[in-house]
N, C-alpha and C. Protein backbone atom coordinates (compact mmCIF):
# COMPACT_ATOMS: atom_id res chain seq x y z
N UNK A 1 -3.48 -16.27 -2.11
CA UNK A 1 -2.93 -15.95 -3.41
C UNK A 1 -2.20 -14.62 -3.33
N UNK A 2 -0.89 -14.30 -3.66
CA UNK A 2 -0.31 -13.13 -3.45
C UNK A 2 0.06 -12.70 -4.89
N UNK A 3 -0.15 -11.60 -5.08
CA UNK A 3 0.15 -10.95 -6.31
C UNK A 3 1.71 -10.96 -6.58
N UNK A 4 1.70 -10.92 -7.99
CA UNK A 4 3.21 -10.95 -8.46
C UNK A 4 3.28 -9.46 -9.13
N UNK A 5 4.45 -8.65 -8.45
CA UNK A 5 4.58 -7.71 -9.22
C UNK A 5 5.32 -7.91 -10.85
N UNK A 6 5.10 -6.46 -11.58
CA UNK A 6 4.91 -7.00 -12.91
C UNK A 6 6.67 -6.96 -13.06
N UNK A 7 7.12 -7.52 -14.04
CA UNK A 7 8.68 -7.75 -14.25
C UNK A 7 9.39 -6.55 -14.73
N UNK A 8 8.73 -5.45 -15.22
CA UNK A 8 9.09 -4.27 -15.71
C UNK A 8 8.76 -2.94 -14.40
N UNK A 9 9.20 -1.95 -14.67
CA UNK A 9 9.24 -0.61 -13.26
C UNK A 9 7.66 -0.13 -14.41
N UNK A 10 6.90 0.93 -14.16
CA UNK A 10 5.72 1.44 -14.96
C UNK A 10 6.76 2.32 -15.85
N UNK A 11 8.23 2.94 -15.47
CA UNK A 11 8.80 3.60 -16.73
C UNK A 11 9.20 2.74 -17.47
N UNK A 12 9.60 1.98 -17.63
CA UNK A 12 10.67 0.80 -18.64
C UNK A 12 9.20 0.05 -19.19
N UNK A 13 8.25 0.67 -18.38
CA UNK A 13 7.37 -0.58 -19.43
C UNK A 13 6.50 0.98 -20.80
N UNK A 14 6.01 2.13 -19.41
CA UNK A 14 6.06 3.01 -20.49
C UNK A 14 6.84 3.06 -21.48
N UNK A 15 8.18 3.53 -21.49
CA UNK A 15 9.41 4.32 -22.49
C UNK A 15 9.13 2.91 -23.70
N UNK A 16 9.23 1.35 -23.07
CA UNK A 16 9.31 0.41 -24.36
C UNK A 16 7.61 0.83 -24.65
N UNK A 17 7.02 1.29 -24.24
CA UNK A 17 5.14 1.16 -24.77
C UNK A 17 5.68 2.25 -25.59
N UNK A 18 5.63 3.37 -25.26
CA UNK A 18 6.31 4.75 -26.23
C UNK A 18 7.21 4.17 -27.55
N UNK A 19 8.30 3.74 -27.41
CA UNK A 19 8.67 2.78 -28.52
C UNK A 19 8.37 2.30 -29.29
N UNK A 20 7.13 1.28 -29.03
CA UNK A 20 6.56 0.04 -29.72
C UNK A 20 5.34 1.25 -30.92
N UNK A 21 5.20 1.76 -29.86
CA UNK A 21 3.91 3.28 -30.95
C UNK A 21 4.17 3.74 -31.74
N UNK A 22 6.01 4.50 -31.52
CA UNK A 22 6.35 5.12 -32.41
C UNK A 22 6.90 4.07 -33.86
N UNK A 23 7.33 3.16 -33.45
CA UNK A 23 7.18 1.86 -34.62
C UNK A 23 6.26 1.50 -35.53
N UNK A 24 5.17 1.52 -34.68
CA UNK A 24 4.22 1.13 -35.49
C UNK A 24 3.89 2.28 -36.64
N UNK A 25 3.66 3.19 -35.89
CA UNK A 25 3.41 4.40 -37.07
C UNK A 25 4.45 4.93 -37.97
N UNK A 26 5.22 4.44 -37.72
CA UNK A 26 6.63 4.89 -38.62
C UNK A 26 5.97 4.00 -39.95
N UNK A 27 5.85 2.70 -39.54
CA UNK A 27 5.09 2.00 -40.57
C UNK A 27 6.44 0.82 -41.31
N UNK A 28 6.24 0.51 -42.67
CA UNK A 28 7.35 -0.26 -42.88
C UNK A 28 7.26 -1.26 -42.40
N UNK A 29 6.80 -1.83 -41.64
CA UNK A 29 6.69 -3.28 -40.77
C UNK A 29 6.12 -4.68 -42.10
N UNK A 30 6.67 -5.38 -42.05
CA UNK A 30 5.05 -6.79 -42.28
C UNK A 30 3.92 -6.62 -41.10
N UNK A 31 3.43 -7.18 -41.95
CA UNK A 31 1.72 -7.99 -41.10
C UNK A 31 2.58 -8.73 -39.68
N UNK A 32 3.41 -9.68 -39.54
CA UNK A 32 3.65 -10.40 -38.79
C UNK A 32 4.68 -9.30 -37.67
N UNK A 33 5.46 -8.44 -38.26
CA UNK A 33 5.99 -8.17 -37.17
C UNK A 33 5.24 -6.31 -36.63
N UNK A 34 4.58 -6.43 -37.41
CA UNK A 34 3.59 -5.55 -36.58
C UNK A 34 2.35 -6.12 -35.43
N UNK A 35 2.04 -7.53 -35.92
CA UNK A 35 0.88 -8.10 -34.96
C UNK A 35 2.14 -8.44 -33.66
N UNK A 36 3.15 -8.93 -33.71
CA UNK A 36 4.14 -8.95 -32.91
C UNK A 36 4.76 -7.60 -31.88
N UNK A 37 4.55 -6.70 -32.90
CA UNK A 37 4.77 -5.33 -32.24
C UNK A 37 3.17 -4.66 -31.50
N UNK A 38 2.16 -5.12 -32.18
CA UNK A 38 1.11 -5.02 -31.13
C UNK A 38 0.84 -5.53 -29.78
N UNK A 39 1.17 -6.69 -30.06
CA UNK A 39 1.08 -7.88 -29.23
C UNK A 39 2.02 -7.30 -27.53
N UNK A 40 2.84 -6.95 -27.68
CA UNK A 40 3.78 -6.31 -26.98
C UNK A 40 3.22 -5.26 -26.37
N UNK A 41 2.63 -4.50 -27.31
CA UNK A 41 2.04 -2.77 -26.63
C UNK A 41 1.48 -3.41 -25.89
N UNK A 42 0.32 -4.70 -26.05
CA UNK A 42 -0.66 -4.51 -25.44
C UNK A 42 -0.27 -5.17 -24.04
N UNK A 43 0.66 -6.42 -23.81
CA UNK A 43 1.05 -6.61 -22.33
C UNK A 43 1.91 -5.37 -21.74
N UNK A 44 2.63 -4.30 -22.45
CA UNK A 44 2.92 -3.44 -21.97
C UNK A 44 1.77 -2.47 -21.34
N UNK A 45 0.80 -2.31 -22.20
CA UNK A 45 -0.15 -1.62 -21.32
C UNK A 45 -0.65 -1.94 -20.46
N UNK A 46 -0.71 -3.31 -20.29
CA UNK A 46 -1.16 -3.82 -19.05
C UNK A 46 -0.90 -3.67 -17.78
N UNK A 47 0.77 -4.16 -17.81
CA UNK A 47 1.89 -3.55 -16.85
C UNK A 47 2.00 -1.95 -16.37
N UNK A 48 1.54 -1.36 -17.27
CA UNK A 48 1.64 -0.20 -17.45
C UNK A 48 0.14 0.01 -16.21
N UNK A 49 -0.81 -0.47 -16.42
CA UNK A 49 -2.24 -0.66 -16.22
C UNK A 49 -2.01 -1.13 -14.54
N UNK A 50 -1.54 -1.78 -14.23
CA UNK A 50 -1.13 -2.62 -13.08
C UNK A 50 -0.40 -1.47 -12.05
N UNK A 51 0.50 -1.09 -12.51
CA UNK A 51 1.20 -0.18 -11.30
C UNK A 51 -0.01 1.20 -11.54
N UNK A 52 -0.50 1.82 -12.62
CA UNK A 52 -1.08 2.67 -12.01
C UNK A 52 -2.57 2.53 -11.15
N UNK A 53 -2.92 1.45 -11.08
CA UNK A 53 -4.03 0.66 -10.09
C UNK A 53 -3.64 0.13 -8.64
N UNK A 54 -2.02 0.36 -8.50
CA UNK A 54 -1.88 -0.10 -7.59
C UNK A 54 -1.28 1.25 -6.95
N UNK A 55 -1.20 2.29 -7.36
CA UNK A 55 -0.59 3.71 -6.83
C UNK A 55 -2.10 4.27 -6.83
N UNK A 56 -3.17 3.84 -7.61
CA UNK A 56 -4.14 4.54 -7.22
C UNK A 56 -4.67 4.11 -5.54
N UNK A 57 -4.59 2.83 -5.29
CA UNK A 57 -5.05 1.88 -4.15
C UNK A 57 -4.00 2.48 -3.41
N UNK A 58 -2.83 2.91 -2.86
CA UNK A 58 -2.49 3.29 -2.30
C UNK A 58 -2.74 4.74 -2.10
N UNK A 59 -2.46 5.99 -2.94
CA UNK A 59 -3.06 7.03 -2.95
C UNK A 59 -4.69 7.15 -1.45
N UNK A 60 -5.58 5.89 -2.28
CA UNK A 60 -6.64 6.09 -1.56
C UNK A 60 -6.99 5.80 -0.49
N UNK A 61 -6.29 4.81 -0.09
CA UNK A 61 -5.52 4.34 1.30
C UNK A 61 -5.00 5.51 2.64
N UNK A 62 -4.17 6.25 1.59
CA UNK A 62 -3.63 7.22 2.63
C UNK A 62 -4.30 8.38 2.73
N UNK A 63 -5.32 8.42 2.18
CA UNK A 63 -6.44 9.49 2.06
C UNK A 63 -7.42 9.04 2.70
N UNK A 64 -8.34 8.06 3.11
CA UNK A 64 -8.83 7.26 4.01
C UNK A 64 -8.10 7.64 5.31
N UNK A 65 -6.59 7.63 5.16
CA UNK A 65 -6.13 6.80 6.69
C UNK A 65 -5.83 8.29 6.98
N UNK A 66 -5.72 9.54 5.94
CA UNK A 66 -5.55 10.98 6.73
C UNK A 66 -7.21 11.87 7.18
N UNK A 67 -8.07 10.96 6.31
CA UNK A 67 -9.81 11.53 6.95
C UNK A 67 -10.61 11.37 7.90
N UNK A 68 -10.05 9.50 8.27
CA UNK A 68 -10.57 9.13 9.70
C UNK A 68 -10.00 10.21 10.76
N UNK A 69 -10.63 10.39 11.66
CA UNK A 69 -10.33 11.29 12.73
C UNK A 69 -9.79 10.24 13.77
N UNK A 70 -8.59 10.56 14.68
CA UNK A 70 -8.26 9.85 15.95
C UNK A 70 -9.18 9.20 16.76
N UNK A 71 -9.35 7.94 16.98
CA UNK A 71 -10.07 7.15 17.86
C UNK A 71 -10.16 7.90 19.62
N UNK A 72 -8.84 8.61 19.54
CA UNK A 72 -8.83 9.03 21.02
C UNK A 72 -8.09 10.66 21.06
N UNK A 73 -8.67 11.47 21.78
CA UNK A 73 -8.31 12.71 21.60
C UNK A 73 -7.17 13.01 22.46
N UNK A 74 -6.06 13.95 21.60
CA UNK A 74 -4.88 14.30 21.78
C UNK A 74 -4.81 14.51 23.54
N UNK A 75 -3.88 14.14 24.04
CA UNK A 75 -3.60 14.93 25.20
C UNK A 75 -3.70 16.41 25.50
N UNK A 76 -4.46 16.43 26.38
CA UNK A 76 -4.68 18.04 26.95
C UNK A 76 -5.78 18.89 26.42
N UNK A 77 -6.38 17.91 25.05
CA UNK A 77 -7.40 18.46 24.13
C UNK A 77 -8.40 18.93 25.06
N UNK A 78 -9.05 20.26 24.86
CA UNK A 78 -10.24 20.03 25.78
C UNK A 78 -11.60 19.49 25.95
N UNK A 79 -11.65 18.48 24.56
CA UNK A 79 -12.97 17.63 24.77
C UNK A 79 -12.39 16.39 24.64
């Protein structure tokens, strides 16, 4: 099973999540196109949710792969 990255970059899904917030609280909406404008935040946060889980997994990756110590010591090392 291979993951699908999400269809939005984490900014374009932020800046429209930032958007959809400032909408809502502006206020003025119906019932319907505010549950519509929720509805949205919330797969945006998701997306949003997704790349920063996957920059964390990498982050920790390369922090792992800079703590292991060399399997075999440098040339000329003296132990």
């Amino acid at each position: 099973m291979t993951e699908e990255k999400p269809e939005l970059s984490y900014e374009q899904a932020r800046d429209e999540l930032t958007d959809v917030v400032r909408r809502l609280e502006a206020g003025g909406l119906t019932l319907e196109e505010s549950l519509t404008l929720w509805q949205r935040g919330e797969k945006l946060a998701g997306i949003c949710e997704e790349w920063l889980e996957g920059a964390r997994a990498r982050l920790a990756a390369a922090m792992s792969e800079r703590a292991e110590p060399s399997a075999e010591p440098a040339e000329g090392a003296p132990f």
